[in-house]
PDB file of N, CA and C in Angstrom:
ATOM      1  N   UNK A   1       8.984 -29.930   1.520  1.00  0.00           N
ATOM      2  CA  UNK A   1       8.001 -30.963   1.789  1.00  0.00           C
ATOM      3  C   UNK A   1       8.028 -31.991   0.694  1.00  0.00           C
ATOM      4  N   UNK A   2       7.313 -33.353   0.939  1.00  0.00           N
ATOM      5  CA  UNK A   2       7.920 -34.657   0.210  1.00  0.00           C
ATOM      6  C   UNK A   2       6.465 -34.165  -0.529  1.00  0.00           C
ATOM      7  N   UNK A   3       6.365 -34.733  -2.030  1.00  0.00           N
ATOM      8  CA  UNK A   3       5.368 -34.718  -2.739  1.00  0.00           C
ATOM      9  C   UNK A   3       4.787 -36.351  -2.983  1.00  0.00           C
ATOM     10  N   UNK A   4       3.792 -36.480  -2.335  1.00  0.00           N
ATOM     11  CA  UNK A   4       3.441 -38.112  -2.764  1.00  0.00           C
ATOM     12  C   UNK A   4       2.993 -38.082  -3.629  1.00  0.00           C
ATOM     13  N   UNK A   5       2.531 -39.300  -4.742  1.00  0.00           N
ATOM     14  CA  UNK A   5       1.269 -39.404  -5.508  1.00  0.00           C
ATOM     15  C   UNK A   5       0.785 -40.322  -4.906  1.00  0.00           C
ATOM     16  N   UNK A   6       0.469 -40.286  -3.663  1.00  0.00           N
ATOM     17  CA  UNK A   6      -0.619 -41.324  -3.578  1.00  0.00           C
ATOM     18  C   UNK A   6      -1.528 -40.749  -2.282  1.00  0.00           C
ATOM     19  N   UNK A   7      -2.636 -41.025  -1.751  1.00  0.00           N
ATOM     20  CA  UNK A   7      -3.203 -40.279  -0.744  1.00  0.00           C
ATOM     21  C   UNK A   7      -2.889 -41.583   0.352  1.00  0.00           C
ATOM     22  N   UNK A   8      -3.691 -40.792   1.766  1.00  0.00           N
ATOM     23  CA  UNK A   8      -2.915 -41.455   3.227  1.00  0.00           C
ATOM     24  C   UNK A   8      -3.819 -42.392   3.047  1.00  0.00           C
ATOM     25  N   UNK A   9      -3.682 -43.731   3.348  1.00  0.00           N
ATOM     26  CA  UNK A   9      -4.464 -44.767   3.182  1.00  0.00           C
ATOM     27  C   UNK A   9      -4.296 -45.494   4.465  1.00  0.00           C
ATOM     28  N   UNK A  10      -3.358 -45.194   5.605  1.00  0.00           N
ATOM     29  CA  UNK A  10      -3.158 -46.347   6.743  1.00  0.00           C
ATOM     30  C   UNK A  10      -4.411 -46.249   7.072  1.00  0.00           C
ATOM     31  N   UNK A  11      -5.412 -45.791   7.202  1.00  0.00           N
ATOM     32  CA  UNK A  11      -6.813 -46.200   7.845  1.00  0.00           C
ATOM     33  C   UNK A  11      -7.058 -47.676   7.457  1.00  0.00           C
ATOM     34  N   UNK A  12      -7.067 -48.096   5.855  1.00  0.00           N
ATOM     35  CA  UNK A  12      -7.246 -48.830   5.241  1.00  0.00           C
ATOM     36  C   UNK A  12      -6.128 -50.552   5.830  1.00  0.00           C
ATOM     37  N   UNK A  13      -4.896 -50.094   6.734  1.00  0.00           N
ATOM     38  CA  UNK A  13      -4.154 -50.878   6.740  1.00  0.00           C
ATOM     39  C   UNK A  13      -4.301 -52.173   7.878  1.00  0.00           C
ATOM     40  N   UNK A  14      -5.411 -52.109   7.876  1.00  0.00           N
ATOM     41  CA  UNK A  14      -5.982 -53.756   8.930  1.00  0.00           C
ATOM     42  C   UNK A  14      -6.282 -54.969   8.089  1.00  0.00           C
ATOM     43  N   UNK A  15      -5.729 -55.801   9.074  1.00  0.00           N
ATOM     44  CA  UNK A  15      -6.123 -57.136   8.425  1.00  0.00           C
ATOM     45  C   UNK A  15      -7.568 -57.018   8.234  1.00  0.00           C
ATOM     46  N   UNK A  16      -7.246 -58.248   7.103  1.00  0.00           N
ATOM     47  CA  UNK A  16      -8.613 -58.354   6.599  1.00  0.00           C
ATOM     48  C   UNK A  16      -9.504 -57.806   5.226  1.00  0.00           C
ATOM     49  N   UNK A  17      -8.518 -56.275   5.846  1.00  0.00           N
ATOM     50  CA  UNK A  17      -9.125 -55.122   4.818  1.00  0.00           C
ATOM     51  C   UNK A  17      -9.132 -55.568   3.362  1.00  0.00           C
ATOM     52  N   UNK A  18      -9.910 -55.565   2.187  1.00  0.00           N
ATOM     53  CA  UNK A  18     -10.018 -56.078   1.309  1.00  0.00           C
ATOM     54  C   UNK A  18     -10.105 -54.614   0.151  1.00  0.00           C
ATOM     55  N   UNK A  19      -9.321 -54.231  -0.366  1.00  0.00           N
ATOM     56  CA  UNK A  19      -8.958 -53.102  -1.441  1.00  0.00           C
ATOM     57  C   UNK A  19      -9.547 -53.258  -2.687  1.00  0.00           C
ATOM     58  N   UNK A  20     -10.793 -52.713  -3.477  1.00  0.00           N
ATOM     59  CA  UNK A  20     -10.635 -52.960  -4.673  1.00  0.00           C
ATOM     60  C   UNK A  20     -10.330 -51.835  -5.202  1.00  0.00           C
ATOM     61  N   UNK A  21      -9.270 -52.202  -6.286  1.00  0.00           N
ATOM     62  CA  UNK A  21      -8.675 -51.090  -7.115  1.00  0.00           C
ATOM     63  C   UNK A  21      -8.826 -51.285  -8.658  1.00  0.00           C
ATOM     64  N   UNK A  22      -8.653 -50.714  -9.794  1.00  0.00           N
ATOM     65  CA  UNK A  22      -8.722 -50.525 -10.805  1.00  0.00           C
ATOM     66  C   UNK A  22      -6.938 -49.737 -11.263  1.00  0.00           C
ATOM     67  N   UNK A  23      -6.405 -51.119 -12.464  1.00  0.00           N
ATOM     68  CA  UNK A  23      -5.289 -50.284 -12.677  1.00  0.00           C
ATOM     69  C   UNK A  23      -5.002 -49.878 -13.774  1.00  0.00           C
ATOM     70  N   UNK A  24      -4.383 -48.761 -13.895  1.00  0.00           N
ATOM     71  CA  UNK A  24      -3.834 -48.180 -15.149  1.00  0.00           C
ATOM     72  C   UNK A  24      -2.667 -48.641 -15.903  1.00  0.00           C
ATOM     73  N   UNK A  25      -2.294 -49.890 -16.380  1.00  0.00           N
ATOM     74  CA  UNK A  25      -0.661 -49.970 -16.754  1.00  0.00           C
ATOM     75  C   UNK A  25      -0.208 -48.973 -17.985  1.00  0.00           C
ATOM     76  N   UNK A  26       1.440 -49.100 -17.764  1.00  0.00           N
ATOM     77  CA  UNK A  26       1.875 -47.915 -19.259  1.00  0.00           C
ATOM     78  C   UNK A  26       1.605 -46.504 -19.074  1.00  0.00           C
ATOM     79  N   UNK A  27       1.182 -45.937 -17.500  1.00  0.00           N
ATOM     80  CA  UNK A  27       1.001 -44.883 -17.482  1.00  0.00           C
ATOM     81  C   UNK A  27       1.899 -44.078 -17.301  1.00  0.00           C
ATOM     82  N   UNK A  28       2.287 -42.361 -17.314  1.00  0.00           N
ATOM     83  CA  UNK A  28       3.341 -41.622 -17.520  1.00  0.00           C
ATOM     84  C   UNK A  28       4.217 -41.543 -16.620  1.00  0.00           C
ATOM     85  N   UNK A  29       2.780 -42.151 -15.132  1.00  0.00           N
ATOM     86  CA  UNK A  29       3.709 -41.886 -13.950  1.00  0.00           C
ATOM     87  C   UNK A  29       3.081 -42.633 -12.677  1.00  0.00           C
ATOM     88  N   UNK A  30       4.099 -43.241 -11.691  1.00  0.00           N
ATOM     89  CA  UNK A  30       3.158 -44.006 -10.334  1.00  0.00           C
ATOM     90  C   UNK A  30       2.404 -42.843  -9.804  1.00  0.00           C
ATOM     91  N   UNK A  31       0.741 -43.735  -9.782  1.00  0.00           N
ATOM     92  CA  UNK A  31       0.270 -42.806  -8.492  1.00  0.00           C
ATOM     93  C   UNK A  31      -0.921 -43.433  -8.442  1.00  0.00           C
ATOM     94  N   UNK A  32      -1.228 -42.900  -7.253  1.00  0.00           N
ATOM     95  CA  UNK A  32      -2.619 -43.344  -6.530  1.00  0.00           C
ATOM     96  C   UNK A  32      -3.621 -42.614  -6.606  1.00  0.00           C
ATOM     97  N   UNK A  33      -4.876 -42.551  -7.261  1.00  0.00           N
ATOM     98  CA  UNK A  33      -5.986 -41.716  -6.772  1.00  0.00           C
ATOM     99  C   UNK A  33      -7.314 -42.288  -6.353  1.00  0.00           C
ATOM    100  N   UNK A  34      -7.763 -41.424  -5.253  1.00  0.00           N
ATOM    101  CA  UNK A  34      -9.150 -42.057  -4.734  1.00  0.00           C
ATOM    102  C   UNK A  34     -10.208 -41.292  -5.649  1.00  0.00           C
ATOM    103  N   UNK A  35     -11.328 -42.133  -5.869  1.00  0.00           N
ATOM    104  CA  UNK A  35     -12.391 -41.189  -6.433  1.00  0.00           C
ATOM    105  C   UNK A  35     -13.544 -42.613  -5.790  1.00  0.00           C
ATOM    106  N   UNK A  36     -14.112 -42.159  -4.797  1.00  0.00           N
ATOM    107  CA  UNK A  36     -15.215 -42.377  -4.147  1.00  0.00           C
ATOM    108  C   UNK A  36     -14.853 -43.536  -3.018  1.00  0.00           C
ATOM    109  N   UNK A  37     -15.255 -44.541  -3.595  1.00  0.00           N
ATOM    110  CA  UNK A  37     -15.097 -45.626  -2.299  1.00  0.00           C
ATOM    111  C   UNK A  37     -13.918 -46.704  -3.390  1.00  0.00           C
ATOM    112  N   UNK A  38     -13.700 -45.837  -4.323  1.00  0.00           N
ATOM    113  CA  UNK A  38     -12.917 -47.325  -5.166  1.00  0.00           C
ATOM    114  C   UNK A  38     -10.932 -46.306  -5.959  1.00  0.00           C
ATOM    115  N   UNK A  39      -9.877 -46.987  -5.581  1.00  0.00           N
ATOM    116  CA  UNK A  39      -8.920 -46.644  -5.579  1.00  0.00           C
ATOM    117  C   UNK A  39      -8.124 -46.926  -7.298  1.00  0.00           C
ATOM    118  N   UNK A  40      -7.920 -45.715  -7.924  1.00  0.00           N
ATOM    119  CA  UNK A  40      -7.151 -45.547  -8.980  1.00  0.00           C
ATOM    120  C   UNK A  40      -5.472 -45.873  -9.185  1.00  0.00           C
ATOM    121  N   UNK A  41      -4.923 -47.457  -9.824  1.00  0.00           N
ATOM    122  CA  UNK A  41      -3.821 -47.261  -9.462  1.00  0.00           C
ATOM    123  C   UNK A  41      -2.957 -46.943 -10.920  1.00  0.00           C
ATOM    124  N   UNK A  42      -2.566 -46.018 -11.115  1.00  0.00           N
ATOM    125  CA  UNK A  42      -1.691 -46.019 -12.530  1.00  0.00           C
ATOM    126  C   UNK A  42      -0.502 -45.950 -12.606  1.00  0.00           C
ATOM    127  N   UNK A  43       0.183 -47.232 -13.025  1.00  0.00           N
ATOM    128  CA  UNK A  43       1.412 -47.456 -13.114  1.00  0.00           C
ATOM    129  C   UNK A  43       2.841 -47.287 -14.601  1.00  0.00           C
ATOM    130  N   UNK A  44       3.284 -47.889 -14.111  1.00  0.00           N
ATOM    131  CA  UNK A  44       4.679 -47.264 -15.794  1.00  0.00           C
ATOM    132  C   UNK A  44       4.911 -48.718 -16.445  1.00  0.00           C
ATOM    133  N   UNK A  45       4.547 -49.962 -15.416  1.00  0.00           N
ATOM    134  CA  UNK A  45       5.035 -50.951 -16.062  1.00  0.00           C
ATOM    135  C   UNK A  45       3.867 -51.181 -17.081  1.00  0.00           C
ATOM    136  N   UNK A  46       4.547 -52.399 -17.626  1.00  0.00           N
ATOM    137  CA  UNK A  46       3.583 -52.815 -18.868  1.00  0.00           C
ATOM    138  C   UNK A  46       3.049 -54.073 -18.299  1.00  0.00           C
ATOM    139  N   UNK A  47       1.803 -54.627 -18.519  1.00  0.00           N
ATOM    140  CA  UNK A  47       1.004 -55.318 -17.684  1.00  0.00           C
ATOM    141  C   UNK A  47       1.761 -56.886 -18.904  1.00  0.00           C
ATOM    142  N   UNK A  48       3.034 -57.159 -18.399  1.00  0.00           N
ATOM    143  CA  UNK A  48       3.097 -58.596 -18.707  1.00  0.00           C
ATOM    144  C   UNK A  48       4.223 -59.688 -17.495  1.00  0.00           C
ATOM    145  N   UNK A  49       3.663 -60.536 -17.456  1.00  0.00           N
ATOM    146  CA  UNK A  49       4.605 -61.484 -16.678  1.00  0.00           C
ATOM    147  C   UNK A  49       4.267 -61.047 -15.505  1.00  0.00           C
ATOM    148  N   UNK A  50       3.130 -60.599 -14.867  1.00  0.00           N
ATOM    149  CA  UNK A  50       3.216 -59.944 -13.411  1.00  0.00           C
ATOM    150  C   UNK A  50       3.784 -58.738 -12.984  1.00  0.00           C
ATOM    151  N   UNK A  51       4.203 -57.907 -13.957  1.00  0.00           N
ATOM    152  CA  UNK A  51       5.656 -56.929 -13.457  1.00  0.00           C
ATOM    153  C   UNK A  51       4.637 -55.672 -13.090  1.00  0.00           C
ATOM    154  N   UNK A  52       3.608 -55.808 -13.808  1.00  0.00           N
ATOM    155  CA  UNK A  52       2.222 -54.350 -13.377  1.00  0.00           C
ATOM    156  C   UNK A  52       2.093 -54.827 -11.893  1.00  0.00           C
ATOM    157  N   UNK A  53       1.452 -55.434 -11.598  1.00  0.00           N
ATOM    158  CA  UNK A  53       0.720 -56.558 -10.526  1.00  0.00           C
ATOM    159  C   UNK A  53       1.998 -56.339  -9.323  1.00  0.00           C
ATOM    160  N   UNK A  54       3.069 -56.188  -9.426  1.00  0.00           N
ATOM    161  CA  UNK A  54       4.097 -56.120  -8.210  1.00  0.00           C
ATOM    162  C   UNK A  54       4.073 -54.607  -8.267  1.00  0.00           C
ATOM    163  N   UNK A  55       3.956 -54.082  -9.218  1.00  0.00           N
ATOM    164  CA  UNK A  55       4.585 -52.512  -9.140  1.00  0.00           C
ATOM    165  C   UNK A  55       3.180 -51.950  -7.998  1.00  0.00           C
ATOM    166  N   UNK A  56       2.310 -52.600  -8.272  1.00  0.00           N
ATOM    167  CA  UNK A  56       0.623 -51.679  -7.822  1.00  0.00           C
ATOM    168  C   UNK A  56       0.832 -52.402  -6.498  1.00  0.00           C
ATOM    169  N   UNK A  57       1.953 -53.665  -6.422  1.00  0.00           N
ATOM    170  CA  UNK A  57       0.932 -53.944  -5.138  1.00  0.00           C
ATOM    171  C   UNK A  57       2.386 -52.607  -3.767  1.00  0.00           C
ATOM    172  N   UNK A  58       3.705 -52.529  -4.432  1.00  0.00           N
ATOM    173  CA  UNK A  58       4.902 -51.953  -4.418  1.00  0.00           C
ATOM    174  C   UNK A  58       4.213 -50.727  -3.776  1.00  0.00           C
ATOM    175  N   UNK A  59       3.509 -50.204  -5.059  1.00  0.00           N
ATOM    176  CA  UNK A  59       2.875 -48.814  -4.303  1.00  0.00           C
ATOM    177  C   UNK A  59       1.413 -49.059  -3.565  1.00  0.00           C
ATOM    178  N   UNK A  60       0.585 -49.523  -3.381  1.00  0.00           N
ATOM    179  CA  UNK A  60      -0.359 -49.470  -2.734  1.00  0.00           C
ATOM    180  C   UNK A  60       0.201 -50.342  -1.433  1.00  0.00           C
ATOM    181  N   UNK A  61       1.067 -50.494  -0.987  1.00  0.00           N
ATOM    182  CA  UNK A  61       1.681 -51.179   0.471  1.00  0.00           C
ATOM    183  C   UNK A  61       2.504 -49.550   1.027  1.00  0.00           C
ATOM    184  N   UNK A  62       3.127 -48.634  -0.172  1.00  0.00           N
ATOM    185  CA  UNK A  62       3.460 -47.376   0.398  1.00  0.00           C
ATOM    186  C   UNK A  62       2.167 -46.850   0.973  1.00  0.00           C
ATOM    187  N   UNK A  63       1.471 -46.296  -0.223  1.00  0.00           N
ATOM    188  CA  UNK A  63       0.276 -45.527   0.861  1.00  0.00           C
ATOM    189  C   UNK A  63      -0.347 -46.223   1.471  1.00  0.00           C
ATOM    190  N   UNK A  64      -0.277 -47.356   1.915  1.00  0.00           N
ATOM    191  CA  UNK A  64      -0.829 -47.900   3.389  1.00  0.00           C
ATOM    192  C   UNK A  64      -0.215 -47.702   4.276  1.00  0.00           C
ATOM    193  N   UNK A  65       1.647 -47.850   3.845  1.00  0.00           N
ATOM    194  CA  UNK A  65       2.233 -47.937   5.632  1.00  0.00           C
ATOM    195  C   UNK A  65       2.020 -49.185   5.882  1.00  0.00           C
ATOM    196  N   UNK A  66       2.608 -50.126   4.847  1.00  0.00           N
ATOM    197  CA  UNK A  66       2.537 -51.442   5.203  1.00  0.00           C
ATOM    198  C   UNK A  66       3.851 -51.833   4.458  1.00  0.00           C
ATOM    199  N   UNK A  67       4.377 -53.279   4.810  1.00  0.00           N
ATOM    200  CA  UNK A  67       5.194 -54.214   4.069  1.00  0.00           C
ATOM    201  C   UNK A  67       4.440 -54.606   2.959  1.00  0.00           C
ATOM    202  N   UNK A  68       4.888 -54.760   1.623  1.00  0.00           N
ATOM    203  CA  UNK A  68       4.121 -55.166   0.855  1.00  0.00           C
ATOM    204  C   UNK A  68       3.892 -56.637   0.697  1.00  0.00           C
ATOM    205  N   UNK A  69       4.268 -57.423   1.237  1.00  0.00           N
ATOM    206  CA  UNK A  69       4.440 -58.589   1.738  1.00  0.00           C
ATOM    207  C   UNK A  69       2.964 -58.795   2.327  1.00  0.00           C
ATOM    208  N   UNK A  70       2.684 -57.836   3.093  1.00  0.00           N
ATOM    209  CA  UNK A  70       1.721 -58.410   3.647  1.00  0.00           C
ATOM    210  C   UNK A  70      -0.001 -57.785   3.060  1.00  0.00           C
ATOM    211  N   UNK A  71       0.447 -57.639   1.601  1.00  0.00           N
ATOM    212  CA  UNK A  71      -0.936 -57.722   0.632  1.00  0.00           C
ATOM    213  C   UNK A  71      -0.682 -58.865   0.053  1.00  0.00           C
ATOM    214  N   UNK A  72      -1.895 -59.396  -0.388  1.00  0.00           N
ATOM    215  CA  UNK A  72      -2.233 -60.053  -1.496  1.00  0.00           C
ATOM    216  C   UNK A  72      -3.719 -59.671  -2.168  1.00  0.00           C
ATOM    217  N   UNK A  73      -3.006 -60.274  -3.116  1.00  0.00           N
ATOM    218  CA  UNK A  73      -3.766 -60.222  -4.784  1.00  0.00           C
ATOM    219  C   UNK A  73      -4.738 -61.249  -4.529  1.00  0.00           C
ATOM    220  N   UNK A  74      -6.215 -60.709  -4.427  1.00  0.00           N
ATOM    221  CA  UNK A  74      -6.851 -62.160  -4.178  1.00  0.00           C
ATOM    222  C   UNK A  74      -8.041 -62.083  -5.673  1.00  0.00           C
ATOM    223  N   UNK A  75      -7.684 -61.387  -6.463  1.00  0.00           N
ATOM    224  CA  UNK A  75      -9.058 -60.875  -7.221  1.00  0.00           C
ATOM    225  C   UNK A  75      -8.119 -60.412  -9.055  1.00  0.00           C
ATOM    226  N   UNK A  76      -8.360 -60.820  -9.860  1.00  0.00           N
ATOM    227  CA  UNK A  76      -7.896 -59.927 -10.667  1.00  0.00           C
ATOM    228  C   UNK A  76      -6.489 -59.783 -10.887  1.00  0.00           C
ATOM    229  N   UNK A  77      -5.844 -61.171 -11.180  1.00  0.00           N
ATOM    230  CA  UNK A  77      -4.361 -61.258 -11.040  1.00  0.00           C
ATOM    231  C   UNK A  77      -4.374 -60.749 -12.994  1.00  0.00           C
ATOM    232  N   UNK A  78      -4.999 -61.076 -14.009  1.00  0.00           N
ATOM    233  CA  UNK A  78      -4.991 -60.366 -15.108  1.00  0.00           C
ATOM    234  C   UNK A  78      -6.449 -59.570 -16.084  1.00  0.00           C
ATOM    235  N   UNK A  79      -6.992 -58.887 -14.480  1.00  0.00           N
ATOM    236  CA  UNK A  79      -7.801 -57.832 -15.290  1.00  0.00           C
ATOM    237  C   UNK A  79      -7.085 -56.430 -14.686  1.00  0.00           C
ATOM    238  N   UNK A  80      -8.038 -55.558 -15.375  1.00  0.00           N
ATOM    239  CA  UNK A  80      -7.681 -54.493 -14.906  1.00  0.00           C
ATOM    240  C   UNK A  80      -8.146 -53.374 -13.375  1.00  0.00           C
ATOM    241  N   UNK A  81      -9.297 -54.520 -13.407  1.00  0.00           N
ATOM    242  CA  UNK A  81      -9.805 -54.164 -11.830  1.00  0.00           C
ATOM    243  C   UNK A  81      -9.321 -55.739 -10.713  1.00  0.00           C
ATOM    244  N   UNK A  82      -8.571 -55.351  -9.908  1.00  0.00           N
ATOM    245  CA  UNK A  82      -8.058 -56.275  -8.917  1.00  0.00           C
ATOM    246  C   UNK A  82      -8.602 -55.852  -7.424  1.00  0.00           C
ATOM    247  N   UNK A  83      -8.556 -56.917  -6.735  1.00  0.00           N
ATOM    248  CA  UNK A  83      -8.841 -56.673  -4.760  1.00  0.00           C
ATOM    249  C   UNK A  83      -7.805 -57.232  -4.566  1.00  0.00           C
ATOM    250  N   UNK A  84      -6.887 -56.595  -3.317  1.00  0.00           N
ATOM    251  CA  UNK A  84      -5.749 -56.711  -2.754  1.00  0.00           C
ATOM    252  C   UNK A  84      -6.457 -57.114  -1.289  1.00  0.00           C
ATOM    253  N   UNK A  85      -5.927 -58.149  -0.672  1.00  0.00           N
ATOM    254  CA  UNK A  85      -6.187 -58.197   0.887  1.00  0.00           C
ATOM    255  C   UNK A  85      -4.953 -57.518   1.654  1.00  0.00           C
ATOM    256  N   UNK A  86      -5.141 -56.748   2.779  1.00  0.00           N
ATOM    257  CA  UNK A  86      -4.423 -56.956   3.624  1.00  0.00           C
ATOM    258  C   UNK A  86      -4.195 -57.939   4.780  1.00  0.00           C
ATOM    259  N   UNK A  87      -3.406 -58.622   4.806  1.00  0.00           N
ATOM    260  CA  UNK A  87      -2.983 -59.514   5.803  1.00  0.00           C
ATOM    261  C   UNK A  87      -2.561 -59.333   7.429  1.00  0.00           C
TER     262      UNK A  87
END
């Protein structure tokens, strides 16, 4: 069996849907965790030039079951809590 780190999120994958997440950059390892109504993203890149910001949006378009193309960053392009739309 495949081991994800991230939980099933296509519920979440309708337009419109508006994600707020909180991210971890520099972390040991990609993954996703939920803890209540608000989504944990901790990533490996280092939060400069955008390269965090593609990696979170990279994996939070996996556990949707989406193109990542069709998120955007509408919130929080350099904090550490961001909202992603789905499109």
């Amino acid at each position: 069996r495949v081991h994800m780190d991230y939980p099933d999120l296509r519920h979440l994958a309708r337009a419109g849907t508006q994600i707020a997440i909180r991210v971890t950059p520099k972390a040991s390892r990609d993954r996703v965790v939920a803890e209540g109504d608000r989504l944990r993203v901790y990533v490996t890149t280092v939060p400069e030039d955008g390269k965090a910001n593609a990696a979170v949006q990279k994996l939070l378009a996996k556990a949707l079951g989406v193109a990542k193309s069709r998120l955007t960053l509408i919130r929080g392009h350099t904090a550490r809590d961001k909202v992603f739309q789905v499109d």
